[in-house]
Protein backbone atom coordinates (compact mmCIF):
# COMPACT_ATOMS: atom_id res chain seq x y z
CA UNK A 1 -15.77 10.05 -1.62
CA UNK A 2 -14.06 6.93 0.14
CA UNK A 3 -11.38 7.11 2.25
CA UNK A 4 -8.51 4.68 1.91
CA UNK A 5 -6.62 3.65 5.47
CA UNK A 6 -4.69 0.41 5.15
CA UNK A 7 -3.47 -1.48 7.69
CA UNK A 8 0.66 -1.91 6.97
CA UNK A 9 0.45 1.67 7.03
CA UNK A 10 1.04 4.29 9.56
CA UNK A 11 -2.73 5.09 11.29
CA UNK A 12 -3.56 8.70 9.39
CA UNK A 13 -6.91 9.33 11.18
CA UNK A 14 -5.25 9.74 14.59
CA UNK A 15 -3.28 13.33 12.82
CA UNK A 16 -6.93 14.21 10.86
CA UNK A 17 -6.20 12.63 7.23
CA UNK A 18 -6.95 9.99 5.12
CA UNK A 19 -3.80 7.96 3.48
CA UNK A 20 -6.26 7.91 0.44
CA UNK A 21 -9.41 9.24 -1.21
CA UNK A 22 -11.25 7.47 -3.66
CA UNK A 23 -13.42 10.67 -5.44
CA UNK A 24 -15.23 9.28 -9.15
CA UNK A 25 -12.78 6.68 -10.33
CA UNK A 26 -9.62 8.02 -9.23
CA UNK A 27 -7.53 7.58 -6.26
CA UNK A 28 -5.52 10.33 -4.68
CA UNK A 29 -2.94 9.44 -2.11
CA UNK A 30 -1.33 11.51 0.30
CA UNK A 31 2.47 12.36 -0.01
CA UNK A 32 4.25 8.74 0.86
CA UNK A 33 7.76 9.28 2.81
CA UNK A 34 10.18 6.18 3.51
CA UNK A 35 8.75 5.37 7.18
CA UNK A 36 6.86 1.89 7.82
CA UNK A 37 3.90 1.78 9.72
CA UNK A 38 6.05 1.51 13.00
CA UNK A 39 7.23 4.97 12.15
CA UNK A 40 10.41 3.21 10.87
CA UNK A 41 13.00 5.39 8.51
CA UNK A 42 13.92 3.30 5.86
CA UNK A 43 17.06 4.49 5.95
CA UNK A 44 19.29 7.98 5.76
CA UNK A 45 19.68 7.56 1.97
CA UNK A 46 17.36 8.66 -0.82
CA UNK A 47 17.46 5.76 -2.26
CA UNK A 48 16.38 3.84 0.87
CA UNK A 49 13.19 6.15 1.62
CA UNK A 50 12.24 6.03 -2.37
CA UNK A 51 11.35 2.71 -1.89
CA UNK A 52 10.06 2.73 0.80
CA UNK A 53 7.68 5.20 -0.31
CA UNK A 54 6.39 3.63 -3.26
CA UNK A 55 6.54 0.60 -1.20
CA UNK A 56 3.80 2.39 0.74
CA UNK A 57 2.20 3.13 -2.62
CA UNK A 58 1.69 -0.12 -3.56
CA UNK A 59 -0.13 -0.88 -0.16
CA UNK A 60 -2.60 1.55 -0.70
CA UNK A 61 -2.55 0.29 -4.44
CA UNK A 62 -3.64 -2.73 -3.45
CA UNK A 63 -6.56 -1.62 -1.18
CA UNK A 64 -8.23 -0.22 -4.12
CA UNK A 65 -7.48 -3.44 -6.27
CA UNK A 66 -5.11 -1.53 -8.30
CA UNK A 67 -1.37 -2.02 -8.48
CA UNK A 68 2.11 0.09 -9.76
CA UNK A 69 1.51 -0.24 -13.10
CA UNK A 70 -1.99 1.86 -12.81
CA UNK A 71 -0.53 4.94 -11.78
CA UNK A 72 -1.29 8.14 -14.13
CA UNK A 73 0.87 10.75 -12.55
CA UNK A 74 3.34 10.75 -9.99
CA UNK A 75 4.47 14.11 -8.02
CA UNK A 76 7.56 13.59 -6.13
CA UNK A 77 9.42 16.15 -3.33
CA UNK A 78 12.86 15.99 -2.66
CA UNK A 79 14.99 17.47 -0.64
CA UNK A 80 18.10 18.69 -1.96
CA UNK A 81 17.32 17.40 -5.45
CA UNK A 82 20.62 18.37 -7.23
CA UNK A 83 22.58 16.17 -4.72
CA UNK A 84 19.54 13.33 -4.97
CA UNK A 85 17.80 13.42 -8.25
CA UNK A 86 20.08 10.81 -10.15
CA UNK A 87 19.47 8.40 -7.15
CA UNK A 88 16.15 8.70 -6.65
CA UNK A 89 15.60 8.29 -10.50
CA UNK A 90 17.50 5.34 -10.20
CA UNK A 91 14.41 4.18 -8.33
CA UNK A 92 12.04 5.74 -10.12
CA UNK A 93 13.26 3.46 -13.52
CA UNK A 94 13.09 0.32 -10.84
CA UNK A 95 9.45 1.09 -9.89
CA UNK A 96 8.04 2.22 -13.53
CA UNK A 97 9.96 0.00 -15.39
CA UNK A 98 8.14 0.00 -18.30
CA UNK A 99 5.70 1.94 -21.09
CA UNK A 100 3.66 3.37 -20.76
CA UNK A 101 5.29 5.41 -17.92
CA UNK A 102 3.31 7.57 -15.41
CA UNK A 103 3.70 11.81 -15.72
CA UNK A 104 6.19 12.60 -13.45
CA UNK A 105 7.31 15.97 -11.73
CA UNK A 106 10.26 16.41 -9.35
CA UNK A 107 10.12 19.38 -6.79
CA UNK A 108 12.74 20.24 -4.55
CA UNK A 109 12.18 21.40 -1.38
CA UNK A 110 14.25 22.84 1.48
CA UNK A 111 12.63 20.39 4.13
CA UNK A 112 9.73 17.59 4.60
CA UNK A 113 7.48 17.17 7.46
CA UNK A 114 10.66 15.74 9.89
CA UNK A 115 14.21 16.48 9.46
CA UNK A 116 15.01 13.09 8.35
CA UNK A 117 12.85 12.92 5.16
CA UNK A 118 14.51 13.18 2.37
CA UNK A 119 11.35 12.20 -0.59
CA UNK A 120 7.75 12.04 -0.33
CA UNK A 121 5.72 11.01 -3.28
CA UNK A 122 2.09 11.28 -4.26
CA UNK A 123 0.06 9.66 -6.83
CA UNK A 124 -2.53 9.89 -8.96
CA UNK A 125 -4.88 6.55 -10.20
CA UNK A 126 -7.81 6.25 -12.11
CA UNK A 127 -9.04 2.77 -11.05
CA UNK A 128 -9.73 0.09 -13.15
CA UNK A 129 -12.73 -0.70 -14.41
CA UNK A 130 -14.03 -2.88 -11.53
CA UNK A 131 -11.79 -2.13 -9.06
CA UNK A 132 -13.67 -2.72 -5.23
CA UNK A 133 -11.42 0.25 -3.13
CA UNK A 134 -12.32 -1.07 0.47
């Protein structure tokens, strides 16, 4: 298994985890929120901190050699999701804007990690053939 720490990402071996494992030929990331890696908010809006997220995604994405439009399955937590799911779908369409589209589940949740969190996002992504995760 290879671990997956980019820089333009928050440092996740000072709190004991990896941003990413690469195990076989699949990468699994740890939940994404809508901070930068200056522990930034993107913003108090869903919409803000969804893009932000997969923002974060694609950094990671790009470590492995692998970009947006790899992703397999996508497992999203939001918090109060009957207020937030059309917006953060909104987002969603913008990021995975075409077929074929990653599985997708939405979770709501009463709270994230810190009170201002409002959507975290993991992924799942088999690599492509070739792909060089550093």
């Amino acid at each position: 298994m290879e671990a997956i720490n980019p820089d333009g990402l928050i440092d996740a071996t000072e709190i004991g985890y990896s941003q990413a494992v690469v195990a076989g030929d699949t990468l699994y990331a740890s939940g994404q929120v809508g901070w930068d890696a200056d522990f930034e908010v993107a913003g108090d809006d869903v919409e803000s901190q969804a893009r932000q997220a997969f923002e974060n995604v694609a950094v990671l994405l790009a470590e492995a050699d692998a970009d947006l439009d790899d992703v397999a399955k996508v497992t999203s937590y939001l918090v109060d999701p009957h207020d937030r799911v059309e917006d953060y779908l909104a987002v969603f369409s913008e990021t995975f804007d075409g077929e074929p589209y990653p599985a997708h589940t939405i979770l709501g949740v009463e709270a994230l990690a810190r009170p201002e969190f409002l959507v975290e996002v993991e992924v799942e992504v088999p690599l492509p053939e070739g792909a060089d995760p550093e």
